[in-house]
C-alpha atoms as a PDB file:
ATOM      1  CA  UNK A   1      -4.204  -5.611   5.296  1.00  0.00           C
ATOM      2  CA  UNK A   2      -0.498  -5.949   4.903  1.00  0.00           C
ATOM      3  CA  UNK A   3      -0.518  -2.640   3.061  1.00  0.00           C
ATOM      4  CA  UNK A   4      -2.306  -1.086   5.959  1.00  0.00           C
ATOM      5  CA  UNK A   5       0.324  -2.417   8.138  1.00  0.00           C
ATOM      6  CA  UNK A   6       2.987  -1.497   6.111  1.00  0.00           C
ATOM      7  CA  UNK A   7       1.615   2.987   5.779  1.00  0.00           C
ATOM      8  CA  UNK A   8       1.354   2.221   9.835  1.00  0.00           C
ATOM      9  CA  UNK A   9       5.107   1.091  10.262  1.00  0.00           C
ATOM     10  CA  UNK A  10       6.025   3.315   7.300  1.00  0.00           C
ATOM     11  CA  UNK A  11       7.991   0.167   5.637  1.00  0.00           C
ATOM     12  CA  UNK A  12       7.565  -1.103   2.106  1.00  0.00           C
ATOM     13  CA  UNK A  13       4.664  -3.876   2.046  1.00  0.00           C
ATOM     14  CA  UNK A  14       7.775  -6.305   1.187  1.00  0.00           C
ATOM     15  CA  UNK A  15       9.332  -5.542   4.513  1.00  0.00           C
ATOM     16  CA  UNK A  16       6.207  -6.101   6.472  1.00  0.00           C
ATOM     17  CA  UNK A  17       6.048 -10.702   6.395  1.00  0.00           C
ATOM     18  CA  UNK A  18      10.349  -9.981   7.016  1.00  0.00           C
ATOM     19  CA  UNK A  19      10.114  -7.970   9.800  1.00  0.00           C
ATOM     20  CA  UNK A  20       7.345  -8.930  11.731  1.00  0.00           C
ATOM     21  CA  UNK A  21       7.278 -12.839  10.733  1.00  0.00           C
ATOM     22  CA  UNK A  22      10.423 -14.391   8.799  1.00  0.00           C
ATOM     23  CA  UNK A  23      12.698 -12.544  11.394  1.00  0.00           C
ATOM     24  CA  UNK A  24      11.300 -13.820  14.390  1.00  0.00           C
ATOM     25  CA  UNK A  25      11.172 -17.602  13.185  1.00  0.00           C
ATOM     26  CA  UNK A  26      14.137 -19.062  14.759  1.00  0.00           C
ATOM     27  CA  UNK A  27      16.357 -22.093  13.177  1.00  0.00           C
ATOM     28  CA  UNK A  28      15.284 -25.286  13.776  1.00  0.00           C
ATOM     29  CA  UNK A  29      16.921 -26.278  17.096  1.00  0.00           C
ATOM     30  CA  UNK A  30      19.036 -29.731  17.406  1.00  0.00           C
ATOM     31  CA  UNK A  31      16.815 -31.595  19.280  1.00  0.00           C
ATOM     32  CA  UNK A  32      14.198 -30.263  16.785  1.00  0.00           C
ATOM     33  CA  UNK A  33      16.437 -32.286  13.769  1.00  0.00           C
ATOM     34  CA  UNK A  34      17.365 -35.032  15.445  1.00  0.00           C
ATOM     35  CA  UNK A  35      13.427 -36.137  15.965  1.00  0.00           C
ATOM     36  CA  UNK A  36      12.768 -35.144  12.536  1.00  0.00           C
ATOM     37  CA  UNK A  37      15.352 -37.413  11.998  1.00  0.00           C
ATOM     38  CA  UNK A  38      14.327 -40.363  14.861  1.00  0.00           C
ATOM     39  CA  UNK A  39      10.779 -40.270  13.176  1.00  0.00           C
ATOM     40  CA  UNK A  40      12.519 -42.190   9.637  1.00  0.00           C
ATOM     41  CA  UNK A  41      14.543 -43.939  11.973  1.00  0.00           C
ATOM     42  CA  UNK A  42      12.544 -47.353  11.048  1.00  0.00           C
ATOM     43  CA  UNK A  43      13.657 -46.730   7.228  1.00  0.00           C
ATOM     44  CA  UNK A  44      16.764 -46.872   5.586  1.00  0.00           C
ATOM     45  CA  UNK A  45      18.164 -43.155   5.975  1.00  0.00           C
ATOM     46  CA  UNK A  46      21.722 -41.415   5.078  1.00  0.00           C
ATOM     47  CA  UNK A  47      23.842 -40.425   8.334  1.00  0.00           C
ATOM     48  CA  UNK A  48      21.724 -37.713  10.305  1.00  0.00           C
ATOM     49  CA  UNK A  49      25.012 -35.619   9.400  1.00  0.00           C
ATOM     50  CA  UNK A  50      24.556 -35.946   5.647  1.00  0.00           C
ATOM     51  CA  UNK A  51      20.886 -34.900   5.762  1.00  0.00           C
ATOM     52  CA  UNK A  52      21.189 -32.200   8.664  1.00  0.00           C
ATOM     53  CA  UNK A  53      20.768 -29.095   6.304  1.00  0.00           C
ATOM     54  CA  UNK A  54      17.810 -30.797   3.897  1.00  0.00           C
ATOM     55  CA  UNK A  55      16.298 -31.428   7.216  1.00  0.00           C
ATOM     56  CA  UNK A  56      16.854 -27.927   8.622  1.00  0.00           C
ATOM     57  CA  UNK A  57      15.504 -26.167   5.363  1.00  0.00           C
ATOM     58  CA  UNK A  58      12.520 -28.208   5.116  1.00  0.00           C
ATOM     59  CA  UNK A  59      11.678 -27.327   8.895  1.00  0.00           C
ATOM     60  CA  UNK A  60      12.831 -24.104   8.714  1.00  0.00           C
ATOM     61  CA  UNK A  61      10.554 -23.401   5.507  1.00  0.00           C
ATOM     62  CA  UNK A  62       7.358 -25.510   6.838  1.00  0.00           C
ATOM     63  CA  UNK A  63       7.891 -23.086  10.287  1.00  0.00           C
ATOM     64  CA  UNK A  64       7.838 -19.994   8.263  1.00  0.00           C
ATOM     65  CA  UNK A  65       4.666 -21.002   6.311  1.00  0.00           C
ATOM     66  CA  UNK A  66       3.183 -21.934   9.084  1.00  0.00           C
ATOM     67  CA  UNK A  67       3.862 -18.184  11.163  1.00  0.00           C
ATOM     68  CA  UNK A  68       3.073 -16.203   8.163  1.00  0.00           C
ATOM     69  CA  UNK A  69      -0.380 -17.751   7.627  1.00  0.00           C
ATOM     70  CA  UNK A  70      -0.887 -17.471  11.622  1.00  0.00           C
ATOM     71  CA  UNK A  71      -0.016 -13.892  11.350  1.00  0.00           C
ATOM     72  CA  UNK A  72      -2.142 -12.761   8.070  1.00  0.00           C
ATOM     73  CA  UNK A  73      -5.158 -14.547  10.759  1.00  0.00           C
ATOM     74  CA  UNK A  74      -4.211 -12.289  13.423  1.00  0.00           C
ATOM     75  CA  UNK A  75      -4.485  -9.163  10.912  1.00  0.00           C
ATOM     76  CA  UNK A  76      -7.686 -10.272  10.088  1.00  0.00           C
ATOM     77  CA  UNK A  77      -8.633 -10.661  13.448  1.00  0.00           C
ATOM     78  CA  UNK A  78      -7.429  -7.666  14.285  1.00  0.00           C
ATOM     79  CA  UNK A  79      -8.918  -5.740  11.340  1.00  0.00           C
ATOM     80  CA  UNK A  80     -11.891  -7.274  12.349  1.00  0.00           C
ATOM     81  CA  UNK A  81     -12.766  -8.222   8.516  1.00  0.00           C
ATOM     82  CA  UNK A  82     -15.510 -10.502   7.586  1.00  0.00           C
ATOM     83  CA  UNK A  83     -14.741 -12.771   4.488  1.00  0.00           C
ATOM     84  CA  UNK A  84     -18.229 -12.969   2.723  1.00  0.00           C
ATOM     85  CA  UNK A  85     -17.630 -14.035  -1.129  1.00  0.00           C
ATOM     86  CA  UNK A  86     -16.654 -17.866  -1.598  1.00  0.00           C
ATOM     87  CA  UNK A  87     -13.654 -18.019  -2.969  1.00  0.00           C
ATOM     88  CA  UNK A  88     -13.761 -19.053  -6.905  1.00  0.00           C
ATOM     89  CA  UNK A  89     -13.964 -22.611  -7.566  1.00  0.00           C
ATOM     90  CA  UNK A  90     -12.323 -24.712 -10.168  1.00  0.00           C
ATOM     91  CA  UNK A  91     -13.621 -27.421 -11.934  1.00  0.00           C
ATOM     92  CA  UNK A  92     -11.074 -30.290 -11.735  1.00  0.00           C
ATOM     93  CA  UNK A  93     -11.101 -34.008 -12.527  1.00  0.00           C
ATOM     94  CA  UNK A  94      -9.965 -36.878 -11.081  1.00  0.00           C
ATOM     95  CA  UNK A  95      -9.102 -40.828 -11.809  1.00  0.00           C
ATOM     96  CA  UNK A  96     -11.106 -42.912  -9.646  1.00  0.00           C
ATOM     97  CA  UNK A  97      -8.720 -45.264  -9.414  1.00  0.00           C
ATOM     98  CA  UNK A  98      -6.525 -42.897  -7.229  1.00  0.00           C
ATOM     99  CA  UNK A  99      -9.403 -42.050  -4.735  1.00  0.00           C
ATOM    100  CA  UNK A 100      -9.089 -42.372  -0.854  1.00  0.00           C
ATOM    101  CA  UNK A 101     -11.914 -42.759   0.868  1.00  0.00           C
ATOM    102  CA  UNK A 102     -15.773 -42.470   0.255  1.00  0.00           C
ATOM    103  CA  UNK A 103     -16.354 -41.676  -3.359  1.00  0.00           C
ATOM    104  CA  UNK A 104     -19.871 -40.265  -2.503  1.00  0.00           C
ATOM    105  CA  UNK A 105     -17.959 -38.192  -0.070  1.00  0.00           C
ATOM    106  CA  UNK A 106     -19.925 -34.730  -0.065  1.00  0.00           C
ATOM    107  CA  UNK A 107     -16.482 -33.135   0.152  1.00  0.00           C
ATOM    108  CA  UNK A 108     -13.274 -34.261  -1.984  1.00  0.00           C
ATOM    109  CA  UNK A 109      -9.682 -33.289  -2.074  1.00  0.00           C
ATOM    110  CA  UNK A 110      -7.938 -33.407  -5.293  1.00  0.00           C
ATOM    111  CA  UNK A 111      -4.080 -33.244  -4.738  1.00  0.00           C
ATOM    112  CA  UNK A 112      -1.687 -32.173  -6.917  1.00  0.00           C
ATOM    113  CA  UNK A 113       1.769 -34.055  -5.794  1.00  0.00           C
ATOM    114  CA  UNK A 114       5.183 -34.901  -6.642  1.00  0.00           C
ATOM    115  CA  UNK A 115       6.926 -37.726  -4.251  1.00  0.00           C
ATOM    116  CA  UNK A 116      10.162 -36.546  -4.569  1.00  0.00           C
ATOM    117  CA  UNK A 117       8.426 -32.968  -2.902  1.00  0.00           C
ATOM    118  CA  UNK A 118       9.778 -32.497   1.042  1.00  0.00           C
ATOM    119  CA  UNK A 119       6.270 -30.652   1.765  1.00  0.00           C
ATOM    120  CA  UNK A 120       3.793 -33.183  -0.151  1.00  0.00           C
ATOM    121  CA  UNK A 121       5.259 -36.102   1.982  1.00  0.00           C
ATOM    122  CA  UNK A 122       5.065 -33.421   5.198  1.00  0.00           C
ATOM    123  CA  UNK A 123       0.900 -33.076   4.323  1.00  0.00           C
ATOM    124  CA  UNK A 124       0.342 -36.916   4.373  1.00  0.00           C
ATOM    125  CA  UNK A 125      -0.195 -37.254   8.009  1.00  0.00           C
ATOM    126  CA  UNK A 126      -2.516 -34.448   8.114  1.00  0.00           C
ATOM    127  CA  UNK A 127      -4.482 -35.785   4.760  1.00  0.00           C
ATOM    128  CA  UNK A 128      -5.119 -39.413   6.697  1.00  0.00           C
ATOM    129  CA  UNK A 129      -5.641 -37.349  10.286  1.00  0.00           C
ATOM    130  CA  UNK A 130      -8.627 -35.851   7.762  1.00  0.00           C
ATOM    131  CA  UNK A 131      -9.569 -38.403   6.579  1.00  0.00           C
ATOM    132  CA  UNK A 132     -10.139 -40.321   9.482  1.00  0.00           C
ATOM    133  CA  UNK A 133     -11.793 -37.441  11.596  1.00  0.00           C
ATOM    134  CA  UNK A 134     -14.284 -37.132   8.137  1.00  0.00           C
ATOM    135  CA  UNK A 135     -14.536 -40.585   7.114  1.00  0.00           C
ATOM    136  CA  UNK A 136     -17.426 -41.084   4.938  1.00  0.00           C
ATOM    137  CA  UNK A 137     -17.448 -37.632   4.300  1.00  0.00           C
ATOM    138  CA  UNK A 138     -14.149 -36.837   2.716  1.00  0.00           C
ATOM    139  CA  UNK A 139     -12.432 -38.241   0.161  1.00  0.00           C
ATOM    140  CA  UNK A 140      -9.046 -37.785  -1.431  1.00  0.00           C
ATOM    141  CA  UNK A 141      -7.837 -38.038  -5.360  1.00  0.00           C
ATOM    142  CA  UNK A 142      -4.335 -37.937  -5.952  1.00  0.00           C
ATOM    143  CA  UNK A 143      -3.059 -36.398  -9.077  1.00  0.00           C
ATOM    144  CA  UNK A 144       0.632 -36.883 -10.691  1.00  0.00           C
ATOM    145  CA  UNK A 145       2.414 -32.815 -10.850  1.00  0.00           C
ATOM    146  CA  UNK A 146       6.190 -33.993 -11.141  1.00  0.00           C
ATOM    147  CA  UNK A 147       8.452 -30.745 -11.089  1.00  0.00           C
ATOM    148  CA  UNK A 148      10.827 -32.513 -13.065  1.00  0.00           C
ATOM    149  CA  UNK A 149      12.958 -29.081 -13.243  1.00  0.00           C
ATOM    150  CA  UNK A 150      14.281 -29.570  -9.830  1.00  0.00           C
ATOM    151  CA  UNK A 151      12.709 -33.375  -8.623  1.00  0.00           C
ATOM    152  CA  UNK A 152      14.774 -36.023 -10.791  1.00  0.00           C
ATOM    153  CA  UNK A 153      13.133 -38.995  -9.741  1.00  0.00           C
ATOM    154  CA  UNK A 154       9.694 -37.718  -9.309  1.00  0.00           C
ATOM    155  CA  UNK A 155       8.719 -38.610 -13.005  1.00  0.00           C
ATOM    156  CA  UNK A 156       9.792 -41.935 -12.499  1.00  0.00           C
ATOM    157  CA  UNK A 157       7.878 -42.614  -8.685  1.00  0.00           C
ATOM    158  CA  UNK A 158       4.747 -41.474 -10.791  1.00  0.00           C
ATOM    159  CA  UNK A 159       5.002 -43.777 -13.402  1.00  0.00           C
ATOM    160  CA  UNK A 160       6.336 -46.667 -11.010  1.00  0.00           C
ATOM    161  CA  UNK A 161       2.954 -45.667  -8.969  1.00  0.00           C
ATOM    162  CA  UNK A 162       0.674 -46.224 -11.773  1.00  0.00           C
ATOM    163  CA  UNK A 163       2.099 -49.774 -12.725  1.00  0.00           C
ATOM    164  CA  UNK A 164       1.424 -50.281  -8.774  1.00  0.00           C
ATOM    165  CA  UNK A 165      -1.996 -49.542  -9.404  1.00  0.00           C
ATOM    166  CA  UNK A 166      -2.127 -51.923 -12.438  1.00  0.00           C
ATOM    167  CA  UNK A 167      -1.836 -54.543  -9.483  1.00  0.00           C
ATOM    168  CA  UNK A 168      -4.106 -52.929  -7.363  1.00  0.00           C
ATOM    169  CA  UNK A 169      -1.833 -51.864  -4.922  1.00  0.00           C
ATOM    170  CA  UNK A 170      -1.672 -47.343  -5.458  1.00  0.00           C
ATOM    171  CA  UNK A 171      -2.041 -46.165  -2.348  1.00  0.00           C
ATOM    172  CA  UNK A 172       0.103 -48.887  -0.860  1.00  0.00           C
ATOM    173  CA  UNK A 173       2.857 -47.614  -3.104  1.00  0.00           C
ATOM    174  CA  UNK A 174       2.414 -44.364  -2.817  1.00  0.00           C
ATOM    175  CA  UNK A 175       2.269 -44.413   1.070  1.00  0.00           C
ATOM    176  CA  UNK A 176       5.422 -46.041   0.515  1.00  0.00           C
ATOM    177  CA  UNK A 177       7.046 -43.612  -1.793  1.00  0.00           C
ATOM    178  CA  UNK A 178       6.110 -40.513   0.100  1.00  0.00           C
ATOM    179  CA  UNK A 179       7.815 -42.230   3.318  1.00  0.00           C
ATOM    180  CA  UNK A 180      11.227 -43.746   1.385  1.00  0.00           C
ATOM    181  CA  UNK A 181      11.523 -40.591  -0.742  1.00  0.00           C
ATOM    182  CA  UNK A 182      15.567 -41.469  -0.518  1.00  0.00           C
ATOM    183  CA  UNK A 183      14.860 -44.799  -2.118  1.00  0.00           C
ATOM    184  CA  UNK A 184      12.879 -43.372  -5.382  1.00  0.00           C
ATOM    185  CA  UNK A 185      15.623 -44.743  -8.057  1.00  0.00           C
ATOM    186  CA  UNK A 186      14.809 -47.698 -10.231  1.00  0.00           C
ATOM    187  CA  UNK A 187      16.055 -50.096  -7.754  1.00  0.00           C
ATOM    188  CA  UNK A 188      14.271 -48.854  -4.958  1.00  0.00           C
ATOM    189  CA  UNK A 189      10.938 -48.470  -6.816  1.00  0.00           C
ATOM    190  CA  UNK A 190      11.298 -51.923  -7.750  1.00  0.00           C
ATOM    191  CA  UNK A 191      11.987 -52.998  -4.359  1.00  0.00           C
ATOM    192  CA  UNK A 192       8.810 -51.514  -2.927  1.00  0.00           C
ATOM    193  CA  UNK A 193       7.045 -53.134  -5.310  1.00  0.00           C
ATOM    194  CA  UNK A 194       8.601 -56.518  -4.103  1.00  0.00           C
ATOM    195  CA  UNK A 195       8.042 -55.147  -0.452  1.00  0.00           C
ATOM    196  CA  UNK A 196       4.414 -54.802  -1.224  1.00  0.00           C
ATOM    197  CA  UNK A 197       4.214 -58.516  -2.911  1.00  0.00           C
ATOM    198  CA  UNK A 198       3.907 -57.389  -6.689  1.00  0.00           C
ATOM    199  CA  UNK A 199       4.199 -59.012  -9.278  1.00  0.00           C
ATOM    200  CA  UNK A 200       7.598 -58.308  -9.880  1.00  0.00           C
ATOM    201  CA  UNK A 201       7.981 -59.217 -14.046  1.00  0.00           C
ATOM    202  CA  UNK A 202       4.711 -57.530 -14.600  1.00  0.00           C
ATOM    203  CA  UNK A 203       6.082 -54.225 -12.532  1.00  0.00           C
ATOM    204  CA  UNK A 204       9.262 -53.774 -14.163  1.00  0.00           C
ATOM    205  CA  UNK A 205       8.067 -53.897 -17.420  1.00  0.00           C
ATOM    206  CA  UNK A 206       5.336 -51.396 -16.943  1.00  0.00           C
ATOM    207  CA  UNK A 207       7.902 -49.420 -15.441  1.00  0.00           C
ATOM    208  CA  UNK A 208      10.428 -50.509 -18.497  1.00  0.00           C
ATOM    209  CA  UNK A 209       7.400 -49.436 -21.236  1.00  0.00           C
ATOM    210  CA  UNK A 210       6.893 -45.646 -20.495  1.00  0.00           C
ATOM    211  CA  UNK A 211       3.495 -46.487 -20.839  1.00  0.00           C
ATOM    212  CA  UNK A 212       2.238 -44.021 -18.146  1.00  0.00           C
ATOM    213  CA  UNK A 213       3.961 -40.844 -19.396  1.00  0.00           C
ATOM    214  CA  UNK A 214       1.182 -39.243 -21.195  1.00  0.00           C
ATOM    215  CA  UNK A 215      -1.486 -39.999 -18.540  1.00  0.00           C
ATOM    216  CA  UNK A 216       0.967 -37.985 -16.119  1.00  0.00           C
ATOM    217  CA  UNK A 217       1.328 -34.897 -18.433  1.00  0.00           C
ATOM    218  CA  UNK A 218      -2.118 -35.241 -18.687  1.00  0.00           C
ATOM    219  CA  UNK A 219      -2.363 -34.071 -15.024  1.00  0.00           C
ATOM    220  CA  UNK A 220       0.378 -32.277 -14.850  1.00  0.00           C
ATOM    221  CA  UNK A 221      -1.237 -30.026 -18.153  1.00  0.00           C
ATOM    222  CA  UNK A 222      -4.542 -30.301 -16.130  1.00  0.00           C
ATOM    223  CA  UNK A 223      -2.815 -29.006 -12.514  1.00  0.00           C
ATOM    224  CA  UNK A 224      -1.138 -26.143 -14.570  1.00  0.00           C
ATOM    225  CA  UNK A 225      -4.302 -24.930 -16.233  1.00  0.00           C
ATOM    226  CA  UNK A 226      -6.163 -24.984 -13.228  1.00  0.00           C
ATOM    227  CA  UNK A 227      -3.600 -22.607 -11.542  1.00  0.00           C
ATOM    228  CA  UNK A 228      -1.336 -25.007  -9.656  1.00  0.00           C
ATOM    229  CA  UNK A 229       2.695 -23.281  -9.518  1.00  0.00           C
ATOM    230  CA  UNK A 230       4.418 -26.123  -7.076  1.00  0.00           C
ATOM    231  CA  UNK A 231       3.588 -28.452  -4.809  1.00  0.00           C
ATOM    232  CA  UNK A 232       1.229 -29.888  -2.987  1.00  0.00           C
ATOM    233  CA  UNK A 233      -1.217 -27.528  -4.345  1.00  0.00           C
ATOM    234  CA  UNK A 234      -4.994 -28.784  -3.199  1.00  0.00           C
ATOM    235  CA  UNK A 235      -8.679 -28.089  -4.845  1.00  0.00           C
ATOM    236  CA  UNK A 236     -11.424 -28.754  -1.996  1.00  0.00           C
ATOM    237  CA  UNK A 237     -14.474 -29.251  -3.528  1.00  0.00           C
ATOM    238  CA  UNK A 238     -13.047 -27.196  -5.903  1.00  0.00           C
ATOM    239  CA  UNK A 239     -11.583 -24.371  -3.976  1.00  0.00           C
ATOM    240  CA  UNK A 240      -7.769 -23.558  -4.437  1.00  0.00           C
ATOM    241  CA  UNK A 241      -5.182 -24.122  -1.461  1.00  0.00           C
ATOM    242  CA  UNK A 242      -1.807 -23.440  -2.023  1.00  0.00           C
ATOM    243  CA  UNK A 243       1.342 -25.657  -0.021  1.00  0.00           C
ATOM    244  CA  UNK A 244       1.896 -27.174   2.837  1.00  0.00           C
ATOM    245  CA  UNK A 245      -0.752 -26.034   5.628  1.00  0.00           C
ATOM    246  CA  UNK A 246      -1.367 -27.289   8.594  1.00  0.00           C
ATOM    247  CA  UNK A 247      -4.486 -29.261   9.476  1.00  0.00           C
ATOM    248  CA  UNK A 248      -6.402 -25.873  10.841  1.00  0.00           C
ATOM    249  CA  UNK A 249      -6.378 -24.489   7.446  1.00  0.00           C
ATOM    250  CA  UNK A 250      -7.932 -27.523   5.451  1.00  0.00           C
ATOM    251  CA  UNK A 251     -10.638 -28.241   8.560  1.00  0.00           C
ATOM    252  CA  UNK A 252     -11.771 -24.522   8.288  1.00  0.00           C
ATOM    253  CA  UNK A 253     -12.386 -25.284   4.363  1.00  0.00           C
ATOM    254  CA  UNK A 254     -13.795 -29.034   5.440  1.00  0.00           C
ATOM    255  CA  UNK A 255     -16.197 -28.099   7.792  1.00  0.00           C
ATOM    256  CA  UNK A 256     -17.862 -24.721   5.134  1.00  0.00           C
ATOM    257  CA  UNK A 257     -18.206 -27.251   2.516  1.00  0.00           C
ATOM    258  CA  UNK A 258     -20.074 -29.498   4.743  1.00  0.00           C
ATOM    259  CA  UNK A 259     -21.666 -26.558   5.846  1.00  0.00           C
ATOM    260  CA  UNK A 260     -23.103 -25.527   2.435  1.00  0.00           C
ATOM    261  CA  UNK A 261     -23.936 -29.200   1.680  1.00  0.00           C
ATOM    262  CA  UNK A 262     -25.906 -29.618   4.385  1.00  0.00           C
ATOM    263  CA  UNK A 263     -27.669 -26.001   3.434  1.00  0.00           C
ATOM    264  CA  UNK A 264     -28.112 -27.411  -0.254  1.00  0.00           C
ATOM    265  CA  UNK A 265     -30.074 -30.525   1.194  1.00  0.00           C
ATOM    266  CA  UNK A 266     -31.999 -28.512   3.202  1.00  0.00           C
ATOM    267  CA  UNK A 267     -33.327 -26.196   0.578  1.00  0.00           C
ATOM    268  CA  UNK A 268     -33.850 -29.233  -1.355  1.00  0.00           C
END
């Protein structure tokens, strides 16, 4: 479709997402950071002048996402195409200890994540807005995918999030992490874990051992082979979604899966 679009203007296919999409995206407006910046406002945050540009790239880059996938929809739309293969599906594991939700769930989302990542902490609303509008019949698995080439700290949050879950508490800590991602050196990993009521000795020498390190290659090897480049990358029952998206995007792929489990039962 975009090389369709591109013979039509008589522009490289390159030009095409510039020109029609990325140009017309405009910079995040003031107001726009400063309630970005009001929403944290209940955590311990830098001056809003210190993080003005991380916060104006991450909006700026969620924005752009967010128009290019609205604008490959209207092409289809337009082109009036009719998507009738599945997309492939990859088999992927999970820890059961990391699972959200209902773990008979006819539809789970495995999550590839690193909490140091501006775009996996973006998704979380929209995971727990899913799970709530699904409950019963979604569920979500977390998996460790530190990009440790440009995320310091994200090793560490992963390994301080499985001694968390040692002490039952995972998805306490990670809700934490993925909110405080300014506070994700030793002594604010150890803090959440005294915020959340850990055992403190028994955390911080978990955390001290390394003991965790291979179990998070392990997924990080895992997320690689199954075709996961950054993060969040996502596996619906199986099915590959790439990024941040917003909440239109996973329901479409919710609701087919239900859709074809509830055609599997029926034949049965």
């Amino acid at each position: 479709m975009l090389e369709a679009e591109a013979k039509k203007k008589r522009i490289a296919v390159g030009e095409v997402l510039e020109q029609e999409v990325d140009a017309k995206v405009a910079e995040p407006a003031e107001a726009e950071l400063k309630a970005a910046y009001q929403s944290q406002k209940d955590k311990p945050n830098p001056p809003f002048e210190e993080v003005k540009t991380q916060l104006q790239q991450a909006l700026k880059q969620a924005k752009l996402q967010e128009a290019r996938q609205e604008y490959l929809r209207h092409l289809r739309k337009q082109a009036g195409v009719s998507i009738l293969l599945r997309p492939p599906k990859v088999q992927v594991t999970y820890d059961p200890a990391r699972l959200r939700g209902n773990p008979w769930a006819p539809v789970i989302i495995v999550e590839f994540a690193d909490f140091q990542c501006p775009f996996c902490s973006q998704v979380q609303p929209t995971l727990k807005t899913l799970l709530a509008k699904y409950k019963g019949r979604l569920s979500l698995a977390y998996r460790d995918y530190p990009l440790r080439g440009i995320h310091a700290q994200g090793q560490l949050a992963a390994e301080a999030s499985r001694c968390a879950g040692e002490q039952g508490k995972f998805w306490e800590y990670h809700d934490l992490l993925f909110t405080n991602r300014d506070s994700l050196k030793r002594d604010g990993l150890v803090g959440h874990a005294r915020t959340l009521n850990l055992d403190e000795k028994r955390f911080d020498s978990c955390l001290s051992s390394g003991k965790y390190k291979a179990r998070i290659e392990e997924d990080l090897q895992e997320g690689i082979r199954a075709g996961v480049v950054g993060t969040p990358g996502f596996f619906i029952n199986g099915t590959f979604l790439n990024g941040l998206q917003p909440e239109a995007v996973f329901d479409g792929m919710i609701q087919a899966e239900l859709g074809a489990s509830k055609e599997k039962r029926t034949a049965q």
